[in-house]
Protein backbone atom coordinates (compact mmCIF):
# COMPACT_ATOMS: atom_id res chain seq x y z
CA UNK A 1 0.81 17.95 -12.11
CA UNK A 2 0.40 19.62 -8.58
CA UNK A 3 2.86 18.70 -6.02
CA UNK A 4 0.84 19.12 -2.72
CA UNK A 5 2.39 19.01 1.04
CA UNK A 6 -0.36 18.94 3.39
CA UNK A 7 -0.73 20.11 7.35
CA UNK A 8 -3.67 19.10 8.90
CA UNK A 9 -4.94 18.41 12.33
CA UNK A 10 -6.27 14.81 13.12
CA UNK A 11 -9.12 13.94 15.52
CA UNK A 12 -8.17 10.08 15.69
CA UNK A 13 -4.58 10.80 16.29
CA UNK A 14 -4.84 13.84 18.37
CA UNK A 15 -1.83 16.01 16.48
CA UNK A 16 -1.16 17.26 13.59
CA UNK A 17 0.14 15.25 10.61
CA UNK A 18 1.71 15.81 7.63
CA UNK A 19 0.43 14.12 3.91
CA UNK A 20 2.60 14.69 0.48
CA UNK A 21 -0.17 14.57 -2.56
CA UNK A 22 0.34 14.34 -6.22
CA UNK A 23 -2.61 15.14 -7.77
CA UNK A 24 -3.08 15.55 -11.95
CA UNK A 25 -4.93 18.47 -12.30
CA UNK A 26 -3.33 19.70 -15.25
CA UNK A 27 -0.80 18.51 -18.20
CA UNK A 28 1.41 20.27 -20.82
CA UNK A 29 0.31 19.31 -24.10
CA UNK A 30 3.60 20.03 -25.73
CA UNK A 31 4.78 24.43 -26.11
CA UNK A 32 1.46 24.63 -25.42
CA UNK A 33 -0.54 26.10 -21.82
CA UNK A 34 -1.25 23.13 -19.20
CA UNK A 35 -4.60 21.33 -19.80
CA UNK A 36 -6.91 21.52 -16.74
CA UNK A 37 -8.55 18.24 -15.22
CA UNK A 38 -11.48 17.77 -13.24
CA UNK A 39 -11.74 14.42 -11.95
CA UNK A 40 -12.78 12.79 -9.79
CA UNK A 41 -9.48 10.72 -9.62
CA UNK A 42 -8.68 6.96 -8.82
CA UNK A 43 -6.28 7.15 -5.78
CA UNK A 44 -4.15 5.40 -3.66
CA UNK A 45 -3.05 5.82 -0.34
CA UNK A 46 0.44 4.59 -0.52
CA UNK A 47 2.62 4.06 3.15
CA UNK A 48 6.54 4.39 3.50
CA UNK A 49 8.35 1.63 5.25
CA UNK A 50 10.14 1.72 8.84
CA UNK A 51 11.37 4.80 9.74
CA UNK A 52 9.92 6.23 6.61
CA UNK A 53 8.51 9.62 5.72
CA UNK A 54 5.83 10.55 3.49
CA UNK A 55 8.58 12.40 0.81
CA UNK A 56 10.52 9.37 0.31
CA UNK A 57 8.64 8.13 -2.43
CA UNK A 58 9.28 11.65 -4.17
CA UNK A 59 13.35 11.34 -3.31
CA UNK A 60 13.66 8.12 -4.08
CA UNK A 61 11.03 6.62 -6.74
CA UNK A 62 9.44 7.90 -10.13
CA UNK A 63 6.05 7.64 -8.79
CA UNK A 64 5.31 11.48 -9.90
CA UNK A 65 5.51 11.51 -13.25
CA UNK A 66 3.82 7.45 -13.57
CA UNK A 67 0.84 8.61 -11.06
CA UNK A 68 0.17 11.52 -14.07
CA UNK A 69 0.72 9.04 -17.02
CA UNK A 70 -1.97 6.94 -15.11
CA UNK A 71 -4.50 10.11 -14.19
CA UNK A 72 -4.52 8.40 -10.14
CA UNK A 73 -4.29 10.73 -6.73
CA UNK A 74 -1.28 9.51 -5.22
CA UNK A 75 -1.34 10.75 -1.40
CA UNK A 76 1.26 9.47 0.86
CA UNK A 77 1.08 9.88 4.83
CA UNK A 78 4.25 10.44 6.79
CA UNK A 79 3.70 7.04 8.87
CA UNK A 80 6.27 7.56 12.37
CA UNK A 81 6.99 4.33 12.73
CA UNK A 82 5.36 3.05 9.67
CA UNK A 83 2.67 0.67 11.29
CA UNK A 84 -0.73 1.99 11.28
CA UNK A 85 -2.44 -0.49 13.68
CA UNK A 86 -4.89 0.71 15.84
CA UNK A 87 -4.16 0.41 19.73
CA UNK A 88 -6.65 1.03 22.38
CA UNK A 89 -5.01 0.16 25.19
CA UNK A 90 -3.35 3.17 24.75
CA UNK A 91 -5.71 5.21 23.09
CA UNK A 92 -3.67 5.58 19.83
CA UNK A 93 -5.80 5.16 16.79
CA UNK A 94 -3.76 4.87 13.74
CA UNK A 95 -5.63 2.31 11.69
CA UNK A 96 -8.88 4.28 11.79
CA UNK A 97 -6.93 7.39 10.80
CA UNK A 98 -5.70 5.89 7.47
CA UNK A 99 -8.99 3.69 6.76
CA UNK A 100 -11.54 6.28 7.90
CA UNK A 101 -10.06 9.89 8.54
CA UNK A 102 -7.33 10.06 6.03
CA UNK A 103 -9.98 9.25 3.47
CA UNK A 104 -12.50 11.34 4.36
CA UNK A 105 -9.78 14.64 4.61
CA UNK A 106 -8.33 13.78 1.23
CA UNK A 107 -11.66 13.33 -0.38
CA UNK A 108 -12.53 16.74 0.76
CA UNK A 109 -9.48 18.42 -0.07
CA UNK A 110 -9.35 16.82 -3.56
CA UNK A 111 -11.69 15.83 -6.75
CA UNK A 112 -10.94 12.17 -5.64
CA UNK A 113 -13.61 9.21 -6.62
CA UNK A 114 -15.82 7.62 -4.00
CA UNK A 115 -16.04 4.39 -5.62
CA UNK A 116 -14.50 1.63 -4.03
CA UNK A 117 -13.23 0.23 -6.68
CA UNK A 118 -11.37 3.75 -7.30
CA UNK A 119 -9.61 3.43 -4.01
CA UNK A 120 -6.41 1.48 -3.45
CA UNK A 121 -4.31 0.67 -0.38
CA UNK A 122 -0.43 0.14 -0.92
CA UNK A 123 2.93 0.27 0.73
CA UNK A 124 6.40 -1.30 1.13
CA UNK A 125 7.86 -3.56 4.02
CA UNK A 126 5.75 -2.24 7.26
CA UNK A 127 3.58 -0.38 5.55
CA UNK A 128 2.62 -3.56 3.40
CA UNK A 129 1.36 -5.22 6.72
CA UNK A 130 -0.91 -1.78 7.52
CA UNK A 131 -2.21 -1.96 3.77
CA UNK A 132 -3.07 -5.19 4.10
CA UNK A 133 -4.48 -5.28 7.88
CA UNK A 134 -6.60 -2.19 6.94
CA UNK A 135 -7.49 -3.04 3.34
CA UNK A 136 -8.87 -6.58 5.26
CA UNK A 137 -10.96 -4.42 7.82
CA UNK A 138 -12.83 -2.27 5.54
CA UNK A 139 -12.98 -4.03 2.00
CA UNK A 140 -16.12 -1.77 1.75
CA UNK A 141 -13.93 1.13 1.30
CA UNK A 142 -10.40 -0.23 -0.68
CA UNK A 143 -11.05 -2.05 -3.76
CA UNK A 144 -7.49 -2.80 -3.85
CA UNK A 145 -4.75 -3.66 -1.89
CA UNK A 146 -1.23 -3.34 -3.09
CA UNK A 147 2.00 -5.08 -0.84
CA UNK A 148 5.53 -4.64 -2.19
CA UNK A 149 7.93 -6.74 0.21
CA UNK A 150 5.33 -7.33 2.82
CA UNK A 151 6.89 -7.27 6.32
CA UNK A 152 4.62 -10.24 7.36
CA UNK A 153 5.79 -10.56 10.73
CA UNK A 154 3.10 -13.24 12.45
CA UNK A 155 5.59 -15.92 13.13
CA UNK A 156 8.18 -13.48 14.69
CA UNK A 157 5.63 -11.91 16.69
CA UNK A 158 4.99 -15.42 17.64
CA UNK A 159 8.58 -15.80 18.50
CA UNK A 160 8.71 -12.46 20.67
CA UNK A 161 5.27 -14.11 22.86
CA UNK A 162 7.19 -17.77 23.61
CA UNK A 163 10.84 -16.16 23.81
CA UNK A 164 10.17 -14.42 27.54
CA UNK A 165 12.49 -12.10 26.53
CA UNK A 166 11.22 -8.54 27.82
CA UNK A 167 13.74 -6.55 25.23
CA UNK A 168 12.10 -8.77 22.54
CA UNK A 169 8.55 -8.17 23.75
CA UNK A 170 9.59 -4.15 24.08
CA UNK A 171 10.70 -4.14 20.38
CA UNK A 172 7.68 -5.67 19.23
CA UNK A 173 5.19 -4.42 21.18
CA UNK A 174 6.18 -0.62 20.09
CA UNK A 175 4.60 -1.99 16.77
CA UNK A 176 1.63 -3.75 17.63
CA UNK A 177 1.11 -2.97 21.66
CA UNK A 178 0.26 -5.87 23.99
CA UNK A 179 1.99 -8.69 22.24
CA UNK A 180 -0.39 -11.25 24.37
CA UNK A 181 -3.36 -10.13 22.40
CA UNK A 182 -1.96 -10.11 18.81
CA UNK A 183 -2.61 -13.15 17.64
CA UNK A 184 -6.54 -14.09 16.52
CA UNK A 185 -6.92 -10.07 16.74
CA UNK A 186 -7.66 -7.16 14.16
CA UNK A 187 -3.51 -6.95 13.90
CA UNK A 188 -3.45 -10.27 12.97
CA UNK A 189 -3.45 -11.17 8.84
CA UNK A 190 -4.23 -14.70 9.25
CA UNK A 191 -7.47 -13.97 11.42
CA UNK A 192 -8.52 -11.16 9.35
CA UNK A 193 -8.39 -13.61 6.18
CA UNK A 194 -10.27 -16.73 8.04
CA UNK A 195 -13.07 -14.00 8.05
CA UNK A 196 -13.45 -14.40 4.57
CA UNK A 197 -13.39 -17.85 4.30
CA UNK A 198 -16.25 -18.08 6.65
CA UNK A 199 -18.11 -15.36 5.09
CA UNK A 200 -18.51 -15.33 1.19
CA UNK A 201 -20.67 -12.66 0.82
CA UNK A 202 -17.92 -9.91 2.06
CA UNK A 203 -16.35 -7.87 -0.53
CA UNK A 204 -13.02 -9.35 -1.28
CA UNK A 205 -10.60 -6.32 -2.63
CA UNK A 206 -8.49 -7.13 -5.57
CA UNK A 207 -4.52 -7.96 -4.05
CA UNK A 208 -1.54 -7.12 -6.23
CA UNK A 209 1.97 -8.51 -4.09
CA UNK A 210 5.51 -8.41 -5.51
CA UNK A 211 9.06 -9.70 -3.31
CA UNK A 212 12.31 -10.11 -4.71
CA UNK A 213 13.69 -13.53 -3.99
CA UNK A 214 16.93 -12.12 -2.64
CA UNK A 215 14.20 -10.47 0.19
CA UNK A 216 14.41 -12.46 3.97
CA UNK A 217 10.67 -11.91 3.48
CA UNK A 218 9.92 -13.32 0.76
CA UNK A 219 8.76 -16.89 2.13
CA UNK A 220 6.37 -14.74 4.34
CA UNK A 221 4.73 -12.94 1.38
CA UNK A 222 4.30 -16.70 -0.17
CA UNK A 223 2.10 -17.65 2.59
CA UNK A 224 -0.32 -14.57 2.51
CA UNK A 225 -0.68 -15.21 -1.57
CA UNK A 226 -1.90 -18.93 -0.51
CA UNK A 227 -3.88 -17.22 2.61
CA UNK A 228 -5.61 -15.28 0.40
CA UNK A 229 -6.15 -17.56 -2.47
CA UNK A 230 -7.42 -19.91 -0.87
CA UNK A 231 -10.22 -17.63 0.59
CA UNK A 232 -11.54 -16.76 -2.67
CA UNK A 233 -8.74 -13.55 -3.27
CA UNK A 234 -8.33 -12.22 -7.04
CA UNK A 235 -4.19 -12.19 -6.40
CA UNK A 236 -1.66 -11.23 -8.55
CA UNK A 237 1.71 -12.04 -7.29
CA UNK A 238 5.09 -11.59 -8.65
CA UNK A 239 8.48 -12.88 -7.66
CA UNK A 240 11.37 -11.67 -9.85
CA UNK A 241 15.13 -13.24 -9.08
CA UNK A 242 16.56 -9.93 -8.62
CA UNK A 243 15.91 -7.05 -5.81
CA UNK A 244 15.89 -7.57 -2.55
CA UNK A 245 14.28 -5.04 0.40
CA UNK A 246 15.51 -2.53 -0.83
CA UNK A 247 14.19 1.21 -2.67
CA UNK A 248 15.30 0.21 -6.44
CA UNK A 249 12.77 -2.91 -6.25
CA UNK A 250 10.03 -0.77 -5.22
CA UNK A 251 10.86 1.91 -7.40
CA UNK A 252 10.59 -0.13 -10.26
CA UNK A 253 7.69 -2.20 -9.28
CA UNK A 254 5.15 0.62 -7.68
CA UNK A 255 5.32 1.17 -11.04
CA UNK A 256 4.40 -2.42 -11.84
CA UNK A 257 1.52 -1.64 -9.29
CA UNK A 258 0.10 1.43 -10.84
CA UNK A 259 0.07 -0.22 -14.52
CA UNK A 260 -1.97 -3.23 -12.70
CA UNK A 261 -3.88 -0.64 -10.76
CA UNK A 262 -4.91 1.61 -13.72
CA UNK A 263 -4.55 -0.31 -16.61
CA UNK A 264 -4.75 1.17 -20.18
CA UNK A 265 -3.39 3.38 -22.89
CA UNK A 266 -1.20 5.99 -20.95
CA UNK A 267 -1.87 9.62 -21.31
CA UNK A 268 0.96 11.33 -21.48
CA UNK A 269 1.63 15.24 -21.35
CA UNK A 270 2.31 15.68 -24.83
CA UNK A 271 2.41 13.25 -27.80
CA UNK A 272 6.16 13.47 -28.19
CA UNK A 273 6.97 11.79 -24.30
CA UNK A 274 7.23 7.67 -24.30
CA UNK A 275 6.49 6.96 -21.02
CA UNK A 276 6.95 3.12 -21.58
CA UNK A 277 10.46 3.74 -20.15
CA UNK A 278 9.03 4.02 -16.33
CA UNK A 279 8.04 0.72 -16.70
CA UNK A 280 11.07 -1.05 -18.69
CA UNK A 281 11.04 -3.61 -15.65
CA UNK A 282 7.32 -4.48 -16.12
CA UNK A 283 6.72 -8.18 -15.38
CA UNK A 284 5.51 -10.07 -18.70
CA UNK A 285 2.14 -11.57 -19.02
CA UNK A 286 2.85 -15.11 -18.24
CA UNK A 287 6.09 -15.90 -16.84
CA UNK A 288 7.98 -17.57 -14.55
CA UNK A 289 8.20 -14.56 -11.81
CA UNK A 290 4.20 -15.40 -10.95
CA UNK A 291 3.75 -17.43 -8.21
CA UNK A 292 0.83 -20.16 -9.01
CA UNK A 293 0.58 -22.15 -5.72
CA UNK A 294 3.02 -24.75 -4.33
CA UNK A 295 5.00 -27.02 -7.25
């Protein structure tokens, strides 16, 4: 396994940025020398939360060593803010750097897949909302879309427009610029998803969601499962009755994510390791965590 950190300048973002990859090139098989591995790899590009770096997910999860059980790329961008939405009115282009240029880069650096369906979108809380607004604008490039505690925040950027309150606006607007312009646009979820629904023949990417009930956000996440059901989504949604937003719910279910992700026998570095304890908290089959539309 090859622990990469990565430096590299970007055209869309006009700096340079800094990328953590874990990338299974090669596996102990036991006392004996590492085996080597060619690829090309299933990835995903998974996003940190607010006021997130890209080496949290190395501090604070597993993600390593289930990323090589499951042969996938994992690459992680250090996010700023941890909202990758474009913004022209100020000439910052963050959602075309993690759809289009982080892509492209990472593809180059590394033995990575070009299929679509090889390609996968996740993150946690903020990041969720990037996955998912991205995913949504180029479903010709993510097969998959992964959102752990989605901070779907429609309804209080709703609140910040009709409030009048200019601290509110300020707050909000850091995030997703003019706040007047949000709603109906390519930062909005709900807009992005009535796309769909009017247009059947556009590649739909597969969408795996998990929030704890004990999450504030959790009602949110409810109504982009039903969004995206109803517009002809393959969703797979889970809502245990523990965790909350918080870093031992996603550590436990980005592993969740990867297992639904990559499915299959793992491969593990030697025939003496039992991985199955990275994913102890899998969901089961059928259950009552899954959400399956209003009761």
């Amino acid at each position: 396994m090859a622990l990469l950190k990565v430096d590299f300048y970007s055209n869309y973002l006009q700096r340079n940025v800094i990328l953590t990859a874990v990338v299974p090139v090669d596996k102990m098989d036991g006392a004996k020398r590492a085996k080597r591995r060619q690829g090309p790899y299933r990835t995903m590009y998974l996003l940190h939360g607010l006021f997130g770096r890209d080496y949290d997910w190395i501090d604070k999860t597993h993600v390593v060593e289930t990323a090589e059980a499951r042969d996938v790329v994992v690459i992680m961008p250090s996010g700023e803010d941890g909202l990758y939405l474009d913004k022209p009115e100020i000439n910052e282009w963050h959602g075309k750097f993690i759809s289009e240029e982080l892509v492209d880069v990472t593809r180059h650096l590394f033995p990575l897949s070009r299929k679509r369906e090889d390609t996968c979108l996740a993150g946690i809380s903020i990041g969720a909302y990037t996955a998912l607004i991205n995913g949504l604008l180029r479903p010709d490039r993510f097969g998959s879309i992964v959102a752990l505690s989605g901070a779907f925040m429609r309804d209080r950027v709703l609140e910040a427009v009709e409030s009048h309150s200019p601290r509110k606006r300020r707050s909000y607007e850091r995030w997703f610029g003019d706040l007047d312009t949000v709603i109906g646009s390519e930062k909005d979820y709900v807009a992005l998803i009535d796309r769909f629904k009017q247009d059947p023949d556009l590649p739909r990417p597969k969408f795996y969601g998990a929030c704890g009930e004990h999450d504030n956000l959790c009602e949110n996440n409810r109504e982009v499962v039903h969004l995206l059901e109803d517009a002809g989504f393959d969703v797979t949604y889970w809502e245990p009755e523990i965790g909350s937003h918080e870093w031992p719910f996603w550590n436990a279910w980005i592993d969740c994510a990867l297992d639904w992700y990559a499915p299959g026998e793992m491969k593990p570095s030697s025939a003496e390791v039992d991985y199955s304890g990275l994913t102890t908290l899998r969901p089961p089959n059928e259950g009552k965590f899954e959400l399956k539309g209003e009761e």
